[in-house]
PDB file of N, CA and C in Angstrom:
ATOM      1  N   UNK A   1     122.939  29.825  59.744  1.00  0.00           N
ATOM      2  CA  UNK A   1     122.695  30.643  60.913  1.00  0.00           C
ATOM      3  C   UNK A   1     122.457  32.087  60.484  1.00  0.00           C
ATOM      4  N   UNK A   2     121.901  32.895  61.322  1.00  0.00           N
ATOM      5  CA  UNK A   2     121.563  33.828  60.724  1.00  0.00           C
ATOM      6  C   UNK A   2     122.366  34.802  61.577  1.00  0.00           C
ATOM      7  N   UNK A   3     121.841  36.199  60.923  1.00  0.00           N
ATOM      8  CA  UNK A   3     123.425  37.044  61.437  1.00  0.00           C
ATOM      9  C   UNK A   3     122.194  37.746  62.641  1.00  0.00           C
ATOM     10  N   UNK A   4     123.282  38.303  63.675  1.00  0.00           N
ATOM     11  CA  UNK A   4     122.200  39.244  64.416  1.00  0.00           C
ATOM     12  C   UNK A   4     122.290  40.298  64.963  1.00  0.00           C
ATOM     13  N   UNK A   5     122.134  41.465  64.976  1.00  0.00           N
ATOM     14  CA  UNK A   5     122.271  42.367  65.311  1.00  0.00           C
ATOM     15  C   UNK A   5     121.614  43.519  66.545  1.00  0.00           C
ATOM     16  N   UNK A   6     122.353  43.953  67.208  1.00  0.00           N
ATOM     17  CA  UNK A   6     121.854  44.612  68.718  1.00  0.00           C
ATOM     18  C   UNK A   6     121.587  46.215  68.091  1.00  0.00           C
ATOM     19  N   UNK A   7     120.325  46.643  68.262  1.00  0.00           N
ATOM     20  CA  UNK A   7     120.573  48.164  68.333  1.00  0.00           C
ATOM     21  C   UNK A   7     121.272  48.889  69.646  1.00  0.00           C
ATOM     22  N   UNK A   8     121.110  50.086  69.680  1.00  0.00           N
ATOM     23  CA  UNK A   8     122.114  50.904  70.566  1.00  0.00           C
ATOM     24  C   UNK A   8     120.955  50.864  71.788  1.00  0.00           C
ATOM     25  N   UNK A   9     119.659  51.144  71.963  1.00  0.00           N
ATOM     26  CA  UNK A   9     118.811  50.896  72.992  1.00  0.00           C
ATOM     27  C   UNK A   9     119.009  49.459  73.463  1.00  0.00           C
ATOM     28  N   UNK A  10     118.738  48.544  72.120  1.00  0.00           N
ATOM     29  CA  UNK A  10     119.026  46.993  73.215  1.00  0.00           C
ATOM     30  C   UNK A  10     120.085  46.759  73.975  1.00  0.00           C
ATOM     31  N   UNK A  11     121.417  46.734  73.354  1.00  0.00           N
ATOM     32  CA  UNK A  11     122.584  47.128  74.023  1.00  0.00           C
ATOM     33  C   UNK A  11     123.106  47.269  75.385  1.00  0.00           C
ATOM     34  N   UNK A  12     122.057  48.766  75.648  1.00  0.00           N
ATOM     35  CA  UNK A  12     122.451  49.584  76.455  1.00  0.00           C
ATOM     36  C   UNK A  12     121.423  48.786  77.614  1.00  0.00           C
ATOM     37  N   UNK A  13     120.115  48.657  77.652  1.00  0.00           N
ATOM     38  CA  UNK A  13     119.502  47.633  78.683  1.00  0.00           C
ATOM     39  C   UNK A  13     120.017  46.765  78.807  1.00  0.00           C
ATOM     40  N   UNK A  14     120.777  45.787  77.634  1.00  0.00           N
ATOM     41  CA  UNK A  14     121.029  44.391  78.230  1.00  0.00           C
ATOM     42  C   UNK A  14     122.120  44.735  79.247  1.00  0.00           C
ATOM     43  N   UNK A  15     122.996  45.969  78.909  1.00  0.00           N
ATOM     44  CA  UNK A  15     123.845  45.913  80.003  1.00  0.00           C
ATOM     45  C   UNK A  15     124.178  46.439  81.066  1.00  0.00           C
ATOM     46  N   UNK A  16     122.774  46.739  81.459  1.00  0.00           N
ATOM     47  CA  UNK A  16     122.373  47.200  82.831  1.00  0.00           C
ATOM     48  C   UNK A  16     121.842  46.322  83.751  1.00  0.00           C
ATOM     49  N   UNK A  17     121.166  44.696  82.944  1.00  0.00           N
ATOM     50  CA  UNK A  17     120.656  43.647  83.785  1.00  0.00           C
ATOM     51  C   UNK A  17     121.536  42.795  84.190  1.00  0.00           C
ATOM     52  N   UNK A  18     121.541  41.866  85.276  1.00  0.00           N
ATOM     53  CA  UNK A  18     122.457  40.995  86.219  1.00  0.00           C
ATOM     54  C   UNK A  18     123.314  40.002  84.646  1.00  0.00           C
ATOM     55  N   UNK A  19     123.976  39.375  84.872  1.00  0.00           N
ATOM     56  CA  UNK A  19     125.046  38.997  84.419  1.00  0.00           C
ATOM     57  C   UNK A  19     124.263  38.096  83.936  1.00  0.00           C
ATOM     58  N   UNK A  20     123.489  36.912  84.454  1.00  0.00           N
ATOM     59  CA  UNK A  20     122.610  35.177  84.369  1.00  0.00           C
ATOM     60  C   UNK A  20     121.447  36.013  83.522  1.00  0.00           C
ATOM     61  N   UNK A  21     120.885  37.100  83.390  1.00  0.00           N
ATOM     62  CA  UNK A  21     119.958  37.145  82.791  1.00  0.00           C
ATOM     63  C   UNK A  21     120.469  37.569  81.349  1.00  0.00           C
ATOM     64  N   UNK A  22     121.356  38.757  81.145  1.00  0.00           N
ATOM     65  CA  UNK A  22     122.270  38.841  80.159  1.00  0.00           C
ATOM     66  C   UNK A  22     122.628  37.669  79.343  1.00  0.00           C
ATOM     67  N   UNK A  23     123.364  37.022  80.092  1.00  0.00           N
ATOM     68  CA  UNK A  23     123.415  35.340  78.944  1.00  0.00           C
ATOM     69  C   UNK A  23     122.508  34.871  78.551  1.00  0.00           C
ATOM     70  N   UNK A  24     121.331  34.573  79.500  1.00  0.00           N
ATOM     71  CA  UNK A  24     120.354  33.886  79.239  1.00  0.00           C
ATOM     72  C   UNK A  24     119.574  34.815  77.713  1.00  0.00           C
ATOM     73  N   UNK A  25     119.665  35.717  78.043  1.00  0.00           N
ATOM     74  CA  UNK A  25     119.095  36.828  76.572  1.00  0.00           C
ATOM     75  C   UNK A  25     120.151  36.683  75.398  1.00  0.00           C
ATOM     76  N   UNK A  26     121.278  36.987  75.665  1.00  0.00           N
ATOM     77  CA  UNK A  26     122.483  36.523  74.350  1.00  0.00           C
ATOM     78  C   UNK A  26     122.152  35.145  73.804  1.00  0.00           C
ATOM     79  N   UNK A  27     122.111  33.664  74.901  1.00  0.00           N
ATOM     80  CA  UNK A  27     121.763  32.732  74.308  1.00  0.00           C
ATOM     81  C   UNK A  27     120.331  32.531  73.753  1.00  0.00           C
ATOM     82  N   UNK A  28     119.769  33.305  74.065  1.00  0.00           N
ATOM     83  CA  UNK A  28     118.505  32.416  73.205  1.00  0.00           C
ATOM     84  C   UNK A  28     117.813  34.040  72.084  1.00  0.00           C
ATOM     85  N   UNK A  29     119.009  34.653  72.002  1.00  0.00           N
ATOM     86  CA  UNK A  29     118.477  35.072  70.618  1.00  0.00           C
ATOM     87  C   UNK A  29     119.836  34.023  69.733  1.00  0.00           C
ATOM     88  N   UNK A  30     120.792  33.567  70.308  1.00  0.00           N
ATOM     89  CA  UNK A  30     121.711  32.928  69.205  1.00  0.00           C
ATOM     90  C   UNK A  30     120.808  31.573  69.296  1.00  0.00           C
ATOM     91  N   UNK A  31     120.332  31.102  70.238  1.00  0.00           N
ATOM     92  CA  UNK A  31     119.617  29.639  69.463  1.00  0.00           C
ATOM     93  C   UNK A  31     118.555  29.647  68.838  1.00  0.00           C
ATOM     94  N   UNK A  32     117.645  31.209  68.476  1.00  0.00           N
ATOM     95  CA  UNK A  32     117.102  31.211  67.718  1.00  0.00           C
ATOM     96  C   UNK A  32     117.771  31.671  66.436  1.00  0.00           C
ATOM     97  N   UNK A  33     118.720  32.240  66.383  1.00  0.00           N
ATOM     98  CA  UNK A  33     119.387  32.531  64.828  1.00  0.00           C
ATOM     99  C   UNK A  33     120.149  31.253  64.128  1.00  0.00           C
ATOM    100  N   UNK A  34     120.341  30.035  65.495  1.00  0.00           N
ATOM    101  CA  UNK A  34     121.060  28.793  65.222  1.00  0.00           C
ATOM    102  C   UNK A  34     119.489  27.865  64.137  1.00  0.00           C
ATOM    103  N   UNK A  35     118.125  28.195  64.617  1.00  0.00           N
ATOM    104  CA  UNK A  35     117.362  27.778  64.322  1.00  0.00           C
ATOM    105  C   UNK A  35     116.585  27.021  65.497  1.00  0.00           C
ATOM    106  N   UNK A  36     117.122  26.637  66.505  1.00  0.00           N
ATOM    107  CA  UNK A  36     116.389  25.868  67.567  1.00  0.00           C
ATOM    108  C   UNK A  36     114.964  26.491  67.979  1.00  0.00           C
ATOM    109  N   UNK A  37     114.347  25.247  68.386  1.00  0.00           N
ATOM    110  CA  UNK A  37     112.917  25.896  68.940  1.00  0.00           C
ATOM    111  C   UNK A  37     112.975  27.310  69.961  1.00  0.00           C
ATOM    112  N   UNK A  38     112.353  28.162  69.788  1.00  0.00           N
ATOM    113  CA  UNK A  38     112.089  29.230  70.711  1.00  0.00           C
ATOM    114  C   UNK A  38     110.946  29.811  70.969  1.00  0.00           C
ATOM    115  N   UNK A  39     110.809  30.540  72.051  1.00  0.00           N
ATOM    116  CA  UNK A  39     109.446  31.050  72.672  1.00  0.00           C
ATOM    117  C   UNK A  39     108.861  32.647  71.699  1.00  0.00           C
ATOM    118  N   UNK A  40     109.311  32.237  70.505  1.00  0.00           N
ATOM    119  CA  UNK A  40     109.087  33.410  70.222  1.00  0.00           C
ATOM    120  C   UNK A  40     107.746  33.449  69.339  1.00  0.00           C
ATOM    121  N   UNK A  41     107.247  34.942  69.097  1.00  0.00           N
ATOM    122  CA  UNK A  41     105.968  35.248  68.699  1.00  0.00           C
ATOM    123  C   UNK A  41     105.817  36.457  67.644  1.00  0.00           C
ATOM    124  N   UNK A  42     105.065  36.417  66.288  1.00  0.00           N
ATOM    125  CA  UNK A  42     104.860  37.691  65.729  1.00  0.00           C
ATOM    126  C   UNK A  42     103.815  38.512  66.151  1.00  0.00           C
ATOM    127  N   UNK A  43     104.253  39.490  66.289  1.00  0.00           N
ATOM    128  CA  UNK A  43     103.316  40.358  66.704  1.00  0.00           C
ATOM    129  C   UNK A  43     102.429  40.975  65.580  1.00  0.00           C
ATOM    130  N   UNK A  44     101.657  41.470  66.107  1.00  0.00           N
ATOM    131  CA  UNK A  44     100.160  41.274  65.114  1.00  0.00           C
ATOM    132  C   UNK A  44     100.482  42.387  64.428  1.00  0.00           C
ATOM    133  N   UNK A  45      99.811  42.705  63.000  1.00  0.00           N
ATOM    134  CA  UNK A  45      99.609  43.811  62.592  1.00  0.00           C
ATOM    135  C   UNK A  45     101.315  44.412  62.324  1.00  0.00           C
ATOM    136  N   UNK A  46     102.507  43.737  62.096  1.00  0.00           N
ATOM    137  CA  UNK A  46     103.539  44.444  62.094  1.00  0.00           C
ATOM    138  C   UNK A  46     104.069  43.374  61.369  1.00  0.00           C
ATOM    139  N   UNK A  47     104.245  43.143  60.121  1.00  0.00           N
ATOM    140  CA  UNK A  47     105.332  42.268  59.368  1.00  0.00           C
ATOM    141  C   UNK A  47     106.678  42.608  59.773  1.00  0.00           C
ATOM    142  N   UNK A  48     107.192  40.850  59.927  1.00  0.00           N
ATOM    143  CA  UNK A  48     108.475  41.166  60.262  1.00  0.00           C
ATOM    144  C   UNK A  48     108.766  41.162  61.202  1.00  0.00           C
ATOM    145  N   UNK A  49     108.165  41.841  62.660  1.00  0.00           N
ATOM    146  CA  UNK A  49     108.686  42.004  63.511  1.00  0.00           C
ATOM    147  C   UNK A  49     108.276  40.803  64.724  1.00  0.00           C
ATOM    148  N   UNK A  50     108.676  40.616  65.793  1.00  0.00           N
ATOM    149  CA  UNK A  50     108.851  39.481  66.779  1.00  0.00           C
ATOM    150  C   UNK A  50     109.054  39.376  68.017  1.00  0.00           C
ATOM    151  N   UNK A  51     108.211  38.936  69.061  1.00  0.00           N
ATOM    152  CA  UNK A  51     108.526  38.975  70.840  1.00  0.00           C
ATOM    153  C   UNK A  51     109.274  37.458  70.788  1.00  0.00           C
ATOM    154  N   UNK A  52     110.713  37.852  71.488  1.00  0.00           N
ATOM    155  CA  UNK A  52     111.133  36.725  72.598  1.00  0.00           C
ATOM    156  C   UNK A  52     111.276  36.807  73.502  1.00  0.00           C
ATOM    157  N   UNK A  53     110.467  35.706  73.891  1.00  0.00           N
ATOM    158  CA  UNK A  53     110.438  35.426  75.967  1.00  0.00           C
ATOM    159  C   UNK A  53     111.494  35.248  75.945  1.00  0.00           C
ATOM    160  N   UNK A  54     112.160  35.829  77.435  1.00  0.00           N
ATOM    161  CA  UNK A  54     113.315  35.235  78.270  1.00  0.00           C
ATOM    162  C   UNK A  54     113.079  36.006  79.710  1.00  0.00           C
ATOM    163  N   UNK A  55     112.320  34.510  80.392  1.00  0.00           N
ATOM    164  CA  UNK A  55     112.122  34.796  81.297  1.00  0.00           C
ATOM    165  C   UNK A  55     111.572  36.078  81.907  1.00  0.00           C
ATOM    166  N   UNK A  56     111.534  36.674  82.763  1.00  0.00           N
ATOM    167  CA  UNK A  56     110.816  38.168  82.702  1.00  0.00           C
ATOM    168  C   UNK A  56     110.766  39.259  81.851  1.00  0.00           C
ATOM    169  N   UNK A  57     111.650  39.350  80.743  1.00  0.00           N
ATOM    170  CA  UNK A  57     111.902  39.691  79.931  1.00  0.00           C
ATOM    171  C   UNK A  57     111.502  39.620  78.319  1.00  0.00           C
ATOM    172  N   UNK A  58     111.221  40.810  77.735  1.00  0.00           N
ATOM    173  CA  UNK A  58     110.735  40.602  76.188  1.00  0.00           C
ATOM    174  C   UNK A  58     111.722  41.244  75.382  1.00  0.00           C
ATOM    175  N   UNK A  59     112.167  40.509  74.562  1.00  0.00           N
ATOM    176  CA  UNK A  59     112.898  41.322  73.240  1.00  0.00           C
ATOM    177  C   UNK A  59     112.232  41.334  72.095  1.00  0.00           C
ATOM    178  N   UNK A  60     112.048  42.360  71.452  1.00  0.00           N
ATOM    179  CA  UNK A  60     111.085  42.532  70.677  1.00  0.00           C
ATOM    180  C   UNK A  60     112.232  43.067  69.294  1.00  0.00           C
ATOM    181  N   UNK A  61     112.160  42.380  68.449  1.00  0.00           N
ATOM    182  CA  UNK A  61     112.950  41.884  67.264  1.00  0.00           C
ATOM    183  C   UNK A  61     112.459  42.057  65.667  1.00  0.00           C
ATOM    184  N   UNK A  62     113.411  42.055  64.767  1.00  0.00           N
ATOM    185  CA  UNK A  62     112.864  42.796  63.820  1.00  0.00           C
ATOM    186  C   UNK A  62     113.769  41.309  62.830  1.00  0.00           C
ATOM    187  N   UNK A  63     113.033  40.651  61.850  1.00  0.00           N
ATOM    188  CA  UNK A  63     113.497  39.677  61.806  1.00  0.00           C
ATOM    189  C   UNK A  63     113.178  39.081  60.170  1.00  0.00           C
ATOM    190  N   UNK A  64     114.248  38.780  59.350  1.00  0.00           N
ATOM    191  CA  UNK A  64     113.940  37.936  58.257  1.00  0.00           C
ATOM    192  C   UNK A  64     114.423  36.914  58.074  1.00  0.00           C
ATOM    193  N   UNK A  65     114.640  36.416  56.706  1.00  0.00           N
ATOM    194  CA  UNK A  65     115.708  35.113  56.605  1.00  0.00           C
ATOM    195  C   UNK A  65     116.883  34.895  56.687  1.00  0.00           C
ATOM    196  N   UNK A  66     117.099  36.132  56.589  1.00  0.00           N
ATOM    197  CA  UNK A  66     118.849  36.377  57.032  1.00  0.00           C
ATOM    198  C   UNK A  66     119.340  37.154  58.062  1.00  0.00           C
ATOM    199  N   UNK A  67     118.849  37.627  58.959  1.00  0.00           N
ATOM    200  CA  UNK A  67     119.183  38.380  59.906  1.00  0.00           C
ATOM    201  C   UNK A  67     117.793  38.870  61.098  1.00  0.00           C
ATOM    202  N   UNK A  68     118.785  38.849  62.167  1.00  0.00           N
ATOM    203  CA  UNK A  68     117.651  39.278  63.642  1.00  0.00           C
ATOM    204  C   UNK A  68     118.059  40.405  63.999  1.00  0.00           C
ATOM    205  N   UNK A  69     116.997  41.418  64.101  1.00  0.00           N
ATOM    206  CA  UNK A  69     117.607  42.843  64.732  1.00  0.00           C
ATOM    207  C   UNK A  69     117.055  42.844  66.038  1.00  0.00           C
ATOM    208  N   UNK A  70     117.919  42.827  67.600  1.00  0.00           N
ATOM    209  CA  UNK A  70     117.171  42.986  68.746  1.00  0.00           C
ATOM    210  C   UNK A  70     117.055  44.722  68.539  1.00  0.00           C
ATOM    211  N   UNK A  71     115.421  44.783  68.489  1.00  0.00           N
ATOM    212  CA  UNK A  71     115.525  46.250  68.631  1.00  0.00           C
ATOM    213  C   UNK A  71     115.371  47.073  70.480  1.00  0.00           C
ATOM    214  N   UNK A  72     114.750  46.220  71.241  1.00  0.00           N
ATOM    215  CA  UNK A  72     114.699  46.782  72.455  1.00  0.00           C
ATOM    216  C   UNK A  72     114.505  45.657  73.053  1.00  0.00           C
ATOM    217  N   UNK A  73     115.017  45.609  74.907  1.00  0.00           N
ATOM    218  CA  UNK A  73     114.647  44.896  75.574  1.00  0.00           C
ATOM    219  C   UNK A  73     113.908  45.164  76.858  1.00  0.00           C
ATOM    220  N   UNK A  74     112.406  44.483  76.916  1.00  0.00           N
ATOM    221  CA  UNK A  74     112.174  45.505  78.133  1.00  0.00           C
ATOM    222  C   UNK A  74     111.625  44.254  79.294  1.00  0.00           C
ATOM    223  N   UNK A  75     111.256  45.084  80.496  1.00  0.00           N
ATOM    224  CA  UNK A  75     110.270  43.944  81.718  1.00  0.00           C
ATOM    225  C   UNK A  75     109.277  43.410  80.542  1.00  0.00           C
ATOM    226  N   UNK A  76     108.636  42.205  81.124  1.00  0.00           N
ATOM    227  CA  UNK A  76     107.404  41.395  80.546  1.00  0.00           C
ATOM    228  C   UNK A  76     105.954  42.872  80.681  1.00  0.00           C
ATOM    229  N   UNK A  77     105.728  43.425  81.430  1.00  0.00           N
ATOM    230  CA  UNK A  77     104.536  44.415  81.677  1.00  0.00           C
ATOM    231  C   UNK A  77     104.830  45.609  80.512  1.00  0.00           C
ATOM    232  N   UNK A  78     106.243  45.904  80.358  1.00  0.00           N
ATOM    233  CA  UNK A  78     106.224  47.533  78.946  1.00  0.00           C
ATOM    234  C   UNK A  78     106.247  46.728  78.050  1.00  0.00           C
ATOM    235  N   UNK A  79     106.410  45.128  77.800  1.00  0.00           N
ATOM    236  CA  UNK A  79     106.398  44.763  76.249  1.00  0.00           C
ATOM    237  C   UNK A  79     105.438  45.184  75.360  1.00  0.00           C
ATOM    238  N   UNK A  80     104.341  45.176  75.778  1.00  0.00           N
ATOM    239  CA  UNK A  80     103.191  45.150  74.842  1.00  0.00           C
ATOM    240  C   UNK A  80     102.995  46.826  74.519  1.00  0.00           C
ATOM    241  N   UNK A  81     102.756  47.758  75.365  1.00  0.00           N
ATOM    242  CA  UNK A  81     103.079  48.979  75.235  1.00  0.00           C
ATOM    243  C   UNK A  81     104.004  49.452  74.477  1.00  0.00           C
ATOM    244  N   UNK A  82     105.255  48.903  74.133  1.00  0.00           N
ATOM    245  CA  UNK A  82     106.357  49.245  73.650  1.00  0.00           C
ATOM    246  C   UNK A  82     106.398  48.408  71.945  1.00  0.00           C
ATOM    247  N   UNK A  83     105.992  47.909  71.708  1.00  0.00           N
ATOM    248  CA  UNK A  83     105.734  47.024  70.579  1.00  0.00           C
ATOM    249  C   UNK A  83     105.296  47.625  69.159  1.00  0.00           C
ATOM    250  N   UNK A  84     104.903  48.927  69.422  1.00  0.00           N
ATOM    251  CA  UNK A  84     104.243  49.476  68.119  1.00  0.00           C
ATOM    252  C   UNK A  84     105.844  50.678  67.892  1.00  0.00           C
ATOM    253  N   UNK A  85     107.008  50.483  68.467  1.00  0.00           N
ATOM    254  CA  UNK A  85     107.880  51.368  68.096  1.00  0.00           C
ATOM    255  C   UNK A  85     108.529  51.215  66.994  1.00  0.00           C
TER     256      UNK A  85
END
């Protein structure tokens, strides 16, 4: 399993959203560090780094063989805008 880590921006959004969406974001960055299938995507032009869907939501992730960094979490519409940070 891999280790994972929240920056201080992800953090601080996840814990401003409703409680069911919060889990739903905790669990499926841990079932992707468990290894399970996930909705996730590299983003172009940026080694390393990674969008996961959850539901309206994008976490955009910084990611190797040993570890996931959620670096921000935003609505589905600022993901792509926000992606070159």
């Amino acid at each position: 399993m891999k280790s994972i880590v929240w920056t201080h921006t992800a953090t601080k959004v996840t814990r401003k959203v409703q409680p069911k969406r919060r889990a739903m974001m905790i669990g499926a960055v841990e079932a992707l560090a468990r290894g399970e299938p996930s909705d996730v995507k590299r983003l172009e032009g940026q080694p390393g780094r990674y969008r996961l869907r959850c539901g309206d939501w994008r976490l955009l992730l910084d990611m190797d063989a040993v570890s996931i960094v959620v670096r921000d979490v935003v609505p589905c519409g600022e993901a792509y805008a926000k992606k070159n940070r």
